[in-house]
PDB file of N, CA and C in Angstrom:
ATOM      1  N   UNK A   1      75.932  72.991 122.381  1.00  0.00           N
ATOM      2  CA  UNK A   1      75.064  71.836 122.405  1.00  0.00           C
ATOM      3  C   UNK A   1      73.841  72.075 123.273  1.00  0.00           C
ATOM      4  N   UNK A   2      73.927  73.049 123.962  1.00  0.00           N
ATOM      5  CA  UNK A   2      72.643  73.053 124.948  1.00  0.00           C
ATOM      6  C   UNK A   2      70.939  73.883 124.339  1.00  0.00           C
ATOM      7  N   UNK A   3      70.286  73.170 124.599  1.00  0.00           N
ATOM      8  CA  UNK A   3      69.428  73.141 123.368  1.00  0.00           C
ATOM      9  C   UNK A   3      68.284  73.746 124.796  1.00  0.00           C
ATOM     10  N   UNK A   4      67.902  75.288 125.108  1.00  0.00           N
ATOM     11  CA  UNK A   4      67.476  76.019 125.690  1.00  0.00           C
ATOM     12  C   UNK A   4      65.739  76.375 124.928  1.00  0.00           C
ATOM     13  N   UNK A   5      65.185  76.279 126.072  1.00  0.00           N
ATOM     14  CA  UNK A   5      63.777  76.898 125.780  1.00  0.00           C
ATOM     15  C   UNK A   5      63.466  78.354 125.668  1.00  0.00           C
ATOM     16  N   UNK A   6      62.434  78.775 125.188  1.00  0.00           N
ATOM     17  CA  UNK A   6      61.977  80.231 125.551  1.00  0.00           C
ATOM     18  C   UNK A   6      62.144  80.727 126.909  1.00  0.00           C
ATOM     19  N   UNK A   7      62.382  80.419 127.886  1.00  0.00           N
ATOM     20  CA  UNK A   7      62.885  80.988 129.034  1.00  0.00           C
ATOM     21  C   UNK A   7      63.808  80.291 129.449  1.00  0.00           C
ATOM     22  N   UNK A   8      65.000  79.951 129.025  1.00  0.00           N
ATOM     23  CA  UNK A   8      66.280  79.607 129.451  1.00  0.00           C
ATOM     24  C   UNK A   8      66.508  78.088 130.359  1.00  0.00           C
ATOM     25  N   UNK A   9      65.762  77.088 129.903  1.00  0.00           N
ATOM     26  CA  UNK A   9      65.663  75.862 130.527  1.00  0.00           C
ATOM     27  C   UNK A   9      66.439  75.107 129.513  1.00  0.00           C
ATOM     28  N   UNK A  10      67.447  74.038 129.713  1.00  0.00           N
ATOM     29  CA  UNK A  10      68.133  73.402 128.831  1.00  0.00           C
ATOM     30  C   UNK A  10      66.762  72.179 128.935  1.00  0.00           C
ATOM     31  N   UNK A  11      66.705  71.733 127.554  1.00  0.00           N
ATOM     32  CA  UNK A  11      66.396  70.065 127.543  1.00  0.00           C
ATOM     33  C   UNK A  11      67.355  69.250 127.679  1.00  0.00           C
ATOM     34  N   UNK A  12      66.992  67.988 128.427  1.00  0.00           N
ATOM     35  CA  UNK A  12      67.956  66.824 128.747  1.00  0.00           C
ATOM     36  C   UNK A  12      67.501  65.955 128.715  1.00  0.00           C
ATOM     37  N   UNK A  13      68.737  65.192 128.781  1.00  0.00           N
ATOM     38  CA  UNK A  13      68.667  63.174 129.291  1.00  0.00           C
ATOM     39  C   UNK A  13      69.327  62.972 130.326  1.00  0.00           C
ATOM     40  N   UNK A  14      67.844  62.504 131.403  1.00  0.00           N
ATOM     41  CA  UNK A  14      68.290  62.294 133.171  1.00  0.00           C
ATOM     42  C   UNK A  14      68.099  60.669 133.165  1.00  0.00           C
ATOM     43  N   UNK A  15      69.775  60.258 133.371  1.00  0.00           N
ATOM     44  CA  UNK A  15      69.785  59.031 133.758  1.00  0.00           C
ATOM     45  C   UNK A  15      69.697  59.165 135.590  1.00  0.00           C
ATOM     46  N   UNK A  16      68.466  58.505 136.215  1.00  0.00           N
ATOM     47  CA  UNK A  16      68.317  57.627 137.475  1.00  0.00           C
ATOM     48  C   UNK A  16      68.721  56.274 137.913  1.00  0.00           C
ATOM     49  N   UNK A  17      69.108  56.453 139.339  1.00  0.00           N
ATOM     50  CA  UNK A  17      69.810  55.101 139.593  1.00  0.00           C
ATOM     51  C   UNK A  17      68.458  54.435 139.804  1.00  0.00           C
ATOM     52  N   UNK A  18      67.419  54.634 140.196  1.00  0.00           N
ATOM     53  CA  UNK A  18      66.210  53.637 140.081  1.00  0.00           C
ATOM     54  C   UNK A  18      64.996  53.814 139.146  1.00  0.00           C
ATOM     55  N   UNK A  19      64.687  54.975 138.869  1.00  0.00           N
ATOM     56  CA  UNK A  19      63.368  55.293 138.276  1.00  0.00           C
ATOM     57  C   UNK A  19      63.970  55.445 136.326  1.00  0.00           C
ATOM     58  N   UNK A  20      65.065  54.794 135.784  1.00  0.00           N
ATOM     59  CA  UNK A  20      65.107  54.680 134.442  1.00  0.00           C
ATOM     60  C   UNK A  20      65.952  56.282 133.979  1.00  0.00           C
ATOM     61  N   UNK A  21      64.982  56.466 132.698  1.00  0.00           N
ATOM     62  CA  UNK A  21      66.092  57.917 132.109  1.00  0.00           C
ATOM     63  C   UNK A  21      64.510  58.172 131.365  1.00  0.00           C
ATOM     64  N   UNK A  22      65.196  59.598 131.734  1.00  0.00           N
ATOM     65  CA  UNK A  22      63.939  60.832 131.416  1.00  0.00           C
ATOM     66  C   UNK A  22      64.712  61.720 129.879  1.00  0.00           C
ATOM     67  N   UNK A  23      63.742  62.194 129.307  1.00  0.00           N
ATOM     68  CA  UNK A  23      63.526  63.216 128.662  1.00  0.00           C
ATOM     69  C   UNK A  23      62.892  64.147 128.763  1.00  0.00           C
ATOM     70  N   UNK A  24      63.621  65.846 129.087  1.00  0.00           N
ATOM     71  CA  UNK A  24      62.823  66.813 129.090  1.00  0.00           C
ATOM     72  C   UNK A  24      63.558  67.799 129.638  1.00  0.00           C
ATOM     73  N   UNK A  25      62.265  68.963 129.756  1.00  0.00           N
ATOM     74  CA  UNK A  25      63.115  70.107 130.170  1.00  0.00           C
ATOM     75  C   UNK A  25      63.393  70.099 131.637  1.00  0.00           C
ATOM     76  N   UNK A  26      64.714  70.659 132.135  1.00  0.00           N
ATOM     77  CA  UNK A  26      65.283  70.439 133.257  1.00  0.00           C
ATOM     78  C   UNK A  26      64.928  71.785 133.962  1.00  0.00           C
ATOM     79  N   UNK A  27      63.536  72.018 135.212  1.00  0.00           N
ATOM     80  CA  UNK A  27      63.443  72.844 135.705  1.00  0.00           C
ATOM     81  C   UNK A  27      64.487  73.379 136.925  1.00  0.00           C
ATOM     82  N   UNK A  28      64.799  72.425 137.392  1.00  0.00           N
ATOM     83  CA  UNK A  28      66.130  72.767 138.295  1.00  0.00           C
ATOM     84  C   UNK A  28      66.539  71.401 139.167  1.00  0.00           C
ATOM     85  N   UNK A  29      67.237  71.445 139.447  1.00  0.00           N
ATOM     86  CA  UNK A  29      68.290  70.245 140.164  1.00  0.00           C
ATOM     87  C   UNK A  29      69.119  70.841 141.270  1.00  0.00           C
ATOM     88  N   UNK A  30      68.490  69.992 142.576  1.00  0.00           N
ATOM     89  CA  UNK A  30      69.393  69.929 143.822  1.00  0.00           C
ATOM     90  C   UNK A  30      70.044  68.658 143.979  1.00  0.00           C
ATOM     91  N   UNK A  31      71.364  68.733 144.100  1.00  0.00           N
ATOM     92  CA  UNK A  31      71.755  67.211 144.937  1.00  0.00           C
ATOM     93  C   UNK A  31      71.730  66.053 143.594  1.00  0.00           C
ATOM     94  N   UNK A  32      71.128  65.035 143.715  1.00  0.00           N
ATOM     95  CA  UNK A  32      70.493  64.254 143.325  1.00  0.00           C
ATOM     96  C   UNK A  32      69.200  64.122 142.790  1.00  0.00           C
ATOM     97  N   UNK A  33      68.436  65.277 142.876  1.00  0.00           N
ATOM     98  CA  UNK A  33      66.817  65.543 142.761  1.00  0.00           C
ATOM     99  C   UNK A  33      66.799  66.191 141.782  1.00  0.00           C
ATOM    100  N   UNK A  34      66.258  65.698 140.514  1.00  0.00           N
ATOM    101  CA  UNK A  34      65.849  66.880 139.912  1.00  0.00           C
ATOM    102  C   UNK A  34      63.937  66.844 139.250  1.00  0.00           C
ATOM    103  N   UNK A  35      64.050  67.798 138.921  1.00  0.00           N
ATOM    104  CA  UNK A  35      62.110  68.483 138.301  1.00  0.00           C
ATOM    105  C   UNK A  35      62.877  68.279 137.158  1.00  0.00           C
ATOM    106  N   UNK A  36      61.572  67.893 135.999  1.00  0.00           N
ATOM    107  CA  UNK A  36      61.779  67.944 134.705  1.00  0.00           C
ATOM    108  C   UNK A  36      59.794  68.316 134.518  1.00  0.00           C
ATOM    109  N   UNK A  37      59.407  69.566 133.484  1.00  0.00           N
ATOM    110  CA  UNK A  37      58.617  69.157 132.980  1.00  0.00           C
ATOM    111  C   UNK A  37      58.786  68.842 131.585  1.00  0.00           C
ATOM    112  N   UNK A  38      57.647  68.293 130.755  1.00  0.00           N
ATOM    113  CA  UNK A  38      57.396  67.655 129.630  1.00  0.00           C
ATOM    114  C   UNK A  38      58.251  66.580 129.593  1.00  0.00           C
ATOM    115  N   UNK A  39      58.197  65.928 129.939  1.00  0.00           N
ATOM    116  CA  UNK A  39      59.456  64.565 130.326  1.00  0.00           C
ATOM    117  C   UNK A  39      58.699  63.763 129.982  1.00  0.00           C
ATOM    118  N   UNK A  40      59.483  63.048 128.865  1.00  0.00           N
ATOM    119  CA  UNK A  40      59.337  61.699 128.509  1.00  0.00           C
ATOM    120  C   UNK A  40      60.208  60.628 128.975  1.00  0.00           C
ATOM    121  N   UNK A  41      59.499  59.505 129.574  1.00  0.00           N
ATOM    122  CA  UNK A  41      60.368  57.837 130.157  1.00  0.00           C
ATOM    123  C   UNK A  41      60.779  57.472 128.984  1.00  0.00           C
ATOM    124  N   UNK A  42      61.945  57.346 128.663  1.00  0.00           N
ATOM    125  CA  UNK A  42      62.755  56.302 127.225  1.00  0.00           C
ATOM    126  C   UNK A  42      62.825  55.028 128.545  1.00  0.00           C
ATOM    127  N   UNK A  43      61.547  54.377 128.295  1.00  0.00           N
ATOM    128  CA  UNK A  43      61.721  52.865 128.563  1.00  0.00           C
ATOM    129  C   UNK A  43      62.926  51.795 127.554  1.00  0.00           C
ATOM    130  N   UNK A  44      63.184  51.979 126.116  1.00  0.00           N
ATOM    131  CA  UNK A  44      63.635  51.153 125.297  1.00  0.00           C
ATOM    132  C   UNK A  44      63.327  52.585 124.054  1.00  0.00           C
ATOM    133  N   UNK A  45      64.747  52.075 123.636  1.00  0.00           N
ATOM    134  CA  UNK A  45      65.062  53.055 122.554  1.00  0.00           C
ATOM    135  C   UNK A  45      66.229  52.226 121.382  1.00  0.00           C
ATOM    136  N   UNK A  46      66.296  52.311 120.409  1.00  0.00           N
ATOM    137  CA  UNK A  46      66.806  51.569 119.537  1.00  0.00           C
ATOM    138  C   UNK A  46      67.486  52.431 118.384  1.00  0.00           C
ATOM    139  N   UNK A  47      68.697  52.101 118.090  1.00  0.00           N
ATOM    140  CA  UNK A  47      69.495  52.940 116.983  1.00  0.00           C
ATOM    141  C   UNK A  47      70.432  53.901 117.611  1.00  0.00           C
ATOM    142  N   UNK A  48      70.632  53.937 119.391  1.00  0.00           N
ATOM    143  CA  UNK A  48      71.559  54.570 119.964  1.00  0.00           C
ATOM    144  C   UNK A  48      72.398  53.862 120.529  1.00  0.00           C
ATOM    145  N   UNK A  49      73.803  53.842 120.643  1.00  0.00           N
ATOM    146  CA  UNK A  49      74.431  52.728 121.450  1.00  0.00           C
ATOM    147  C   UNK A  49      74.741  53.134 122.513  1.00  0.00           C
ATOM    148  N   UNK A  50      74.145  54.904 123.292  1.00  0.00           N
ATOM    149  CA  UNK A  50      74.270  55.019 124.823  1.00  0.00           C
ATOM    150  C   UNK A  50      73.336  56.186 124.442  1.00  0.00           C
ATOM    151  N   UNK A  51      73.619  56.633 126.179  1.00  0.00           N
ATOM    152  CA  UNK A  51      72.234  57.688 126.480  1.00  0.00           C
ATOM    153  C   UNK A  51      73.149  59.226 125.456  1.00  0.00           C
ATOM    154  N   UNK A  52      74.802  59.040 125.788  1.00  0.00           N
ATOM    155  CA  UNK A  52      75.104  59.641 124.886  1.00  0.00           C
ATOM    156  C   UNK A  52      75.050  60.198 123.664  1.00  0.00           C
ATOM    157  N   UNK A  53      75.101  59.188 122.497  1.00  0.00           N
ATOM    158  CA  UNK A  53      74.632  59.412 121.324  1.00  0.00           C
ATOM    159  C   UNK A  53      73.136  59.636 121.152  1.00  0.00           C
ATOM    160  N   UNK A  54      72.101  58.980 122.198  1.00  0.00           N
ATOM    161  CA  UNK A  54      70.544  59.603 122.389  1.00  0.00           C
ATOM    162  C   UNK A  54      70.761  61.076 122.304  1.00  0.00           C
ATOM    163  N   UNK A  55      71.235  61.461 123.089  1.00  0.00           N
ATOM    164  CA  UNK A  55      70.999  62.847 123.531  1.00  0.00           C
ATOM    165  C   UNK A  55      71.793  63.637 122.213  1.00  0.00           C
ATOM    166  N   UNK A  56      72.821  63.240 121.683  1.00  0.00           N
ATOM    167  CA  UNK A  56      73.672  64.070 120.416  1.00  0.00           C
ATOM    168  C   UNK A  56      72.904  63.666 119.475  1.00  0.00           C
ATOM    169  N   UNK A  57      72.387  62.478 118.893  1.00  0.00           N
ATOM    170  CA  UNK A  57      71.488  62.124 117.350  1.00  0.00           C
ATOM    171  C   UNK A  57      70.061  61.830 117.855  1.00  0.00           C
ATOM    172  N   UNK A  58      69.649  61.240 119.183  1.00  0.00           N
ATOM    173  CA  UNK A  58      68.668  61.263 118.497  1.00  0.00           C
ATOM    174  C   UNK A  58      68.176  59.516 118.635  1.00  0.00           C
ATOM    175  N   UNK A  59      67.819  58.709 118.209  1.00  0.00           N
ATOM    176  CA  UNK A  59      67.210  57.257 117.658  1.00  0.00           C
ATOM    177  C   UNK A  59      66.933  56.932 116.149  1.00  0.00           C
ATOM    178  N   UNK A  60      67.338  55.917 115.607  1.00  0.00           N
ATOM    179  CA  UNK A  60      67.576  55.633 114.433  1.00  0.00           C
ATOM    180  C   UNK A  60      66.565  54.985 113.902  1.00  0.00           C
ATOM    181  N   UNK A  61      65.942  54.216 115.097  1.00  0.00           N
ATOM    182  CA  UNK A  61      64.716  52.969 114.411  1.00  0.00           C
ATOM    183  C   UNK A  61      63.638  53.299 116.106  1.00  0.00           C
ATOM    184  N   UNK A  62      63.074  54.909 115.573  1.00  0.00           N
ATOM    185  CA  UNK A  62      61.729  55.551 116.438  1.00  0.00           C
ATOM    186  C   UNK A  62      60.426  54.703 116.330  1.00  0.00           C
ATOM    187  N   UNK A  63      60.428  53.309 115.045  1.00  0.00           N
ATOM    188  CA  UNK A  63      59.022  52.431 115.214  1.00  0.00           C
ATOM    189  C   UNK A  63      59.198  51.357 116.026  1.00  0.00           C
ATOM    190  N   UNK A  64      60.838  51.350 116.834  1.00  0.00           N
ATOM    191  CA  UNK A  64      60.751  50.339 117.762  1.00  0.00           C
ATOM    192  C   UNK A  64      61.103  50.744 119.202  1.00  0.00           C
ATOM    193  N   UNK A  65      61.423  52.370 119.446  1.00  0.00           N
ATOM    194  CA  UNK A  65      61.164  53.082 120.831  1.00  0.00           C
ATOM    195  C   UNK A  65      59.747  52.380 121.650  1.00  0.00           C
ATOM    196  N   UNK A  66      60.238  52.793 123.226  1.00  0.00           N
ATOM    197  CA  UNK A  66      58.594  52.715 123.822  1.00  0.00           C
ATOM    198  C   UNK A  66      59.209  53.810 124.561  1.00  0.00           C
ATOM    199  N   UNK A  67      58.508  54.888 124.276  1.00  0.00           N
ATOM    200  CA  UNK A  67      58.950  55.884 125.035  1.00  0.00           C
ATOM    201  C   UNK A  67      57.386  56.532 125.640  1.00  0.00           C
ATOM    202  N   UNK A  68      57.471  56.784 127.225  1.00  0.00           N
ATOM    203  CA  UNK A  68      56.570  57.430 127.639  1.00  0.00           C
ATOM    204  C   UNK A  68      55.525  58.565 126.822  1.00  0.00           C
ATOM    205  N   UNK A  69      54.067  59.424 127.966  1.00  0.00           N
ATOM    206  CA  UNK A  69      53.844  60.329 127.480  1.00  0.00           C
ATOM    207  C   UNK A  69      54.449  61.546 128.406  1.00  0.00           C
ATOM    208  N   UNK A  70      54.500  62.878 127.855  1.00  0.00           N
ATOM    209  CA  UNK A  70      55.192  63.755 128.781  1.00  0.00           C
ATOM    210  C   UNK A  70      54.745  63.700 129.930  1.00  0.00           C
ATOM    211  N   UNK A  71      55.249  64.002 131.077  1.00  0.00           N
ATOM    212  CA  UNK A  71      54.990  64.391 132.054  1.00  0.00           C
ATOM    213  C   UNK A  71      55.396  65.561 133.015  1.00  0.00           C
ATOM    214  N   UNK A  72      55.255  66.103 134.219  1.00  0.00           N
ATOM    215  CA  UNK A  72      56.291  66.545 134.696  1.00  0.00           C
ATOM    216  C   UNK A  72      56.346  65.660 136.092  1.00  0.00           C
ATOM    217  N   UNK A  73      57.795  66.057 136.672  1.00  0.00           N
ATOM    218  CA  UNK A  73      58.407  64.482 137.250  1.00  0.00           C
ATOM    219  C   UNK A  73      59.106  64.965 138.291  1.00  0.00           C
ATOM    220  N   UNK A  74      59.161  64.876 139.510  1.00  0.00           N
ATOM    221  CA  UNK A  74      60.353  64.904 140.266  1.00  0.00           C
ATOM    222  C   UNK A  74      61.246  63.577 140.151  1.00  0.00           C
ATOM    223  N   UNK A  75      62.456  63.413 140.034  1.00  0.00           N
ATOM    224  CA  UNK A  75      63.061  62.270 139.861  1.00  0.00           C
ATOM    225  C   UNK A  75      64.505  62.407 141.343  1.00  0.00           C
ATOM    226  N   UNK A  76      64.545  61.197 141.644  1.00  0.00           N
ATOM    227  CA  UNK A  76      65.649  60.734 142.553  1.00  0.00           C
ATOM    228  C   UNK A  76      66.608  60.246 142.434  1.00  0.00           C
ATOM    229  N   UNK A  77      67.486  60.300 142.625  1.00  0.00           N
ATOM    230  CA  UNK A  77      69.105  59.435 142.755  1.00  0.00           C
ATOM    231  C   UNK A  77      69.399  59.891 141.405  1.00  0.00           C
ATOM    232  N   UNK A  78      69.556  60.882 140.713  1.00  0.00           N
ATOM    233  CA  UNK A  78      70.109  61.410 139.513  1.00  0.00           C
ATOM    234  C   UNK A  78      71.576  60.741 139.454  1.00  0.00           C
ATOM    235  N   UNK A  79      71.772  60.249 137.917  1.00  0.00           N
ATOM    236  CA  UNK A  79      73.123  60.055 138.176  1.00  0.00           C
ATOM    237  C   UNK A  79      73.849  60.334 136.917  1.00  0.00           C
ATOM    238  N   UNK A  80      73.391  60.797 135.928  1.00  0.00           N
ATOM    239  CA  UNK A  80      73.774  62.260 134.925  1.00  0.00           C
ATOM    240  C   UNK A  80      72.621  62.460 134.418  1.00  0.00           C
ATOM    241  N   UNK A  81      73.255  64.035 133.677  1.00  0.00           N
ATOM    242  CA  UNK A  81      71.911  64.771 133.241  1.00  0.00           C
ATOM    243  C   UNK A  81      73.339  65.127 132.325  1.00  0.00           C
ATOM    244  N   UNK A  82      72.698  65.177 130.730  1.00  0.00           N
ATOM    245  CA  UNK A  82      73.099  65.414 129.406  1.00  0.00           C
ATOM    246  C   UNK A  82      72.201  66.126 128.571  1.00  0.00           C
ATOM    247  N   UNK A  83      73.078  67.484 128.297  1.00  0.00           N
ATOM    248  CA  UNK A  83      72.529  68.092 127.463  1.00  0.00           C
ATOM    249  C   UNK A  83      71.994  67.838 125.646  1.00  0.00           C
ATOM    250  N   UNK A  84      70.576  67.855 125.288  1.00  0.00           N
ATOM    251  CA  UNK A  84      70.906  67.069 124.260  1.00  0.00           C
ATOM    252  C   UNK A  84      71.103  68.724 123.045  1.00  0.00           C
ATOM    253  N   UNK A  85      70.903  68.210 122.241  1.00  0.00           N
ATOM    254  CA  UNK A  85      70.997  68.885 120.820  1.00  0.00           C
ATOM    255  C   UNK A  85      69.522  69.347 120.583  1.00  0.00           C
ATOM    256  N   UNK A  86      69.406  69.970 119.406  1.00  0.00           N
ATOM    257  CA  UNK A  86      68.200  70.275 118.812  1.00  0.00           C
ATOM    258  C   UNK A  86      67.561  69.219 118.012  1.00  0.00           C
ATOM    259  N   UNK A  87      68.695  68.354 117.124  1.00  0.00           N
ATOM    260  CA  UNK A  87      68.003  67.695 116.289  1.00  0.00           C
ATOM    261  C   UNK A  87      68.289  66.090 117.575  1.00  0.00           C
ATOM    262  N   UNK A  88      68.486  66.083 118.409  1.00  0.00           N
ATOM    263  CA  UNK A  88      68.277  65.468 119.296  1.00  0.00           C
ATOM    264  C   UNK A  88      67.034  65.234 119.994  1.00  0.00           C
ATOM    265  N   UNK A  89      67.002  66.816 120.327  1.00  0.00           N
ATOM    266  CA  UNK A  89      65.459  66.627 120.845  1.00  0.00           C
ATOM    267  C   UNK A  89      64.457  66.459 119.969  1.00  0.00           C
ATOM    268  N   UNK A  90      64.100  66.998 119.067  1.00  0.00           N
ATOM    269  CA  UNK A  90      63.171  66.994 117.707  1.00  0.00           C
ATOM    270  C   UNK A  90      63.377  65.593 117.630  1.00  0.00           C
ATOM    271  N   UNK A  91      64.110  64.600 117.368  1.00  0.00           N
ATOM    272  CA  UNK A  91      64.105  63.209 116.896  1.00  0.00           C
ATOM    273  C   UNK A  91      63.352  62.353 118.326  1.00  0.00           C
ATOM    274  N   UNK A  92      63.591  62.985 119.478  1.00  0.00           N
ATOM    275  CA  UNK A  92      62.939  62.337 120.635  1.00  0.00           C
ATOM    276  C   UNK A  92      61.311  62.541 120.776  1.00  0.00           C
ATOM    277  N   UNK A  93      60.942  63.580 120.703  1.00  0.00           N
ATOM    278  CA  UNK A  93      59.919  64.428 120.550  1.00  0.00           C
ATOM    279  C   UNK A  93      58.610  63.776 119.363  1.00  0.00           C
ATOM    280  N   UNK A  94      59.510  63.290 118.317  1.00  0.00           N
ATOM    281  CA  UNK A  94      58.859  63.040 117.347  1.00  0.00           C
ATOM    282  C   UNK A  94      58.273  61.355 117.585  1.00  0.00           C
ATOM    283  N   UNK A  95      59.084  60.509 118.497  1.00  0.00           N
ATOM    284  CA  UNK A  95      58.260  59.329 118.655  1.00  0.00           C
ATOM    285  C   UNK A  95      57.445  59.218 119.175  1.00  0.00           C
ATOM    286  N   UNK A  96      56.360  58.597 118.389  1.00  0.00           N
ATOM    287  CA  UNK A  96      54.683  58.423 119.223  1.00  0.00           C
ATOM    288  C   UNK A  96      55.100  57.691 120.638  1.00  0.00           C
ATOM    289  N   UNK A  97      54.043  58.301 121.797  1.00  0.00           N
ATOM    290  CA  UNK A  97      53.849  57.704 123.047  1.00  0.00           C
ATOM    291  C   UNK A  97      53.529  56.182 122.729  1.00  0.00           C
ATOM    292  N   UNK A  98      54.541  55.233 123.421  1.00  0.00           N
ATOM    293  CA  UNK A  98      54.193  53.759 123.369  1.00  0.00           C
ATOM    294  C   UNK A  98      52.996  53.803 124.366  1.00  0.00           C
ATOM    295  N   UNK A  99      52.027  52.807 124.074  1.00  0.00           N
ATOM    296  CA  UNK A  99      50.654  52.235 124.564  1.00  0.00           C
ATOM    297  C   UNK A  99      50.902  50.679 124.360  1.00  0.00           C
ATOM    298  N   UNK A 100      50.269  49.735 125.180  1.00  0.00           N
ATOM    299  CA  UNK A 100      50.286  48.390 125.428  1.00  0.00           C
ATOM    300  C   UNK A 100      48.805  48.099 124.798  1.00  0.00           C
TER     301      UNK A 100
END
């Protein structure tokens, strides 16, 4: 399931106890801390019934996501990091950046 970059970085889904849940590649993790670049915020995501099935399928109804634009991120209070899939990530990847 671990869905690795050209230099050996898994992509993930980092649930935080304050700053929400990230998408992206996981540059490394101490503790509770981790770097992600190209990280997308899944503010609201729809067609998954946990971060679980996000990370294994993916989102079902991507015209009603608000999902960030990438970034890279230090994030705090980590409280899992899930490896997703390929067609996991590709289905995350593929929703347009929400704008207000």
């Amino acid at each position: 399931m671990n869905d690795e970059n050209e230099i050996g970085k898994s992509w993930v889904v980092v649930r935080t106890q304050n700053a929400g849940v990230f998408a992206g590649t996981l540059e490394s993790r101490t503790g509770e801390e981790a770097v992600l670049s190209g990280a997308i915020r899944l503010w609201y995501w729809s067609g998954a019934a946990s971060l679980s099935q996000l990370a294994t399928e993916g989102v079902k109804n991507p015209s009603s996501c608000k999902f960030g634009v990438p970034i890279s991120v230090t994030v705090r209070g980590v409280i899992e990091v899930i490896e997703t899939t390929p067609e996991a990530r590709a289905n995350i990847e593929s929703v347009p950046s929400w704008r207000a």
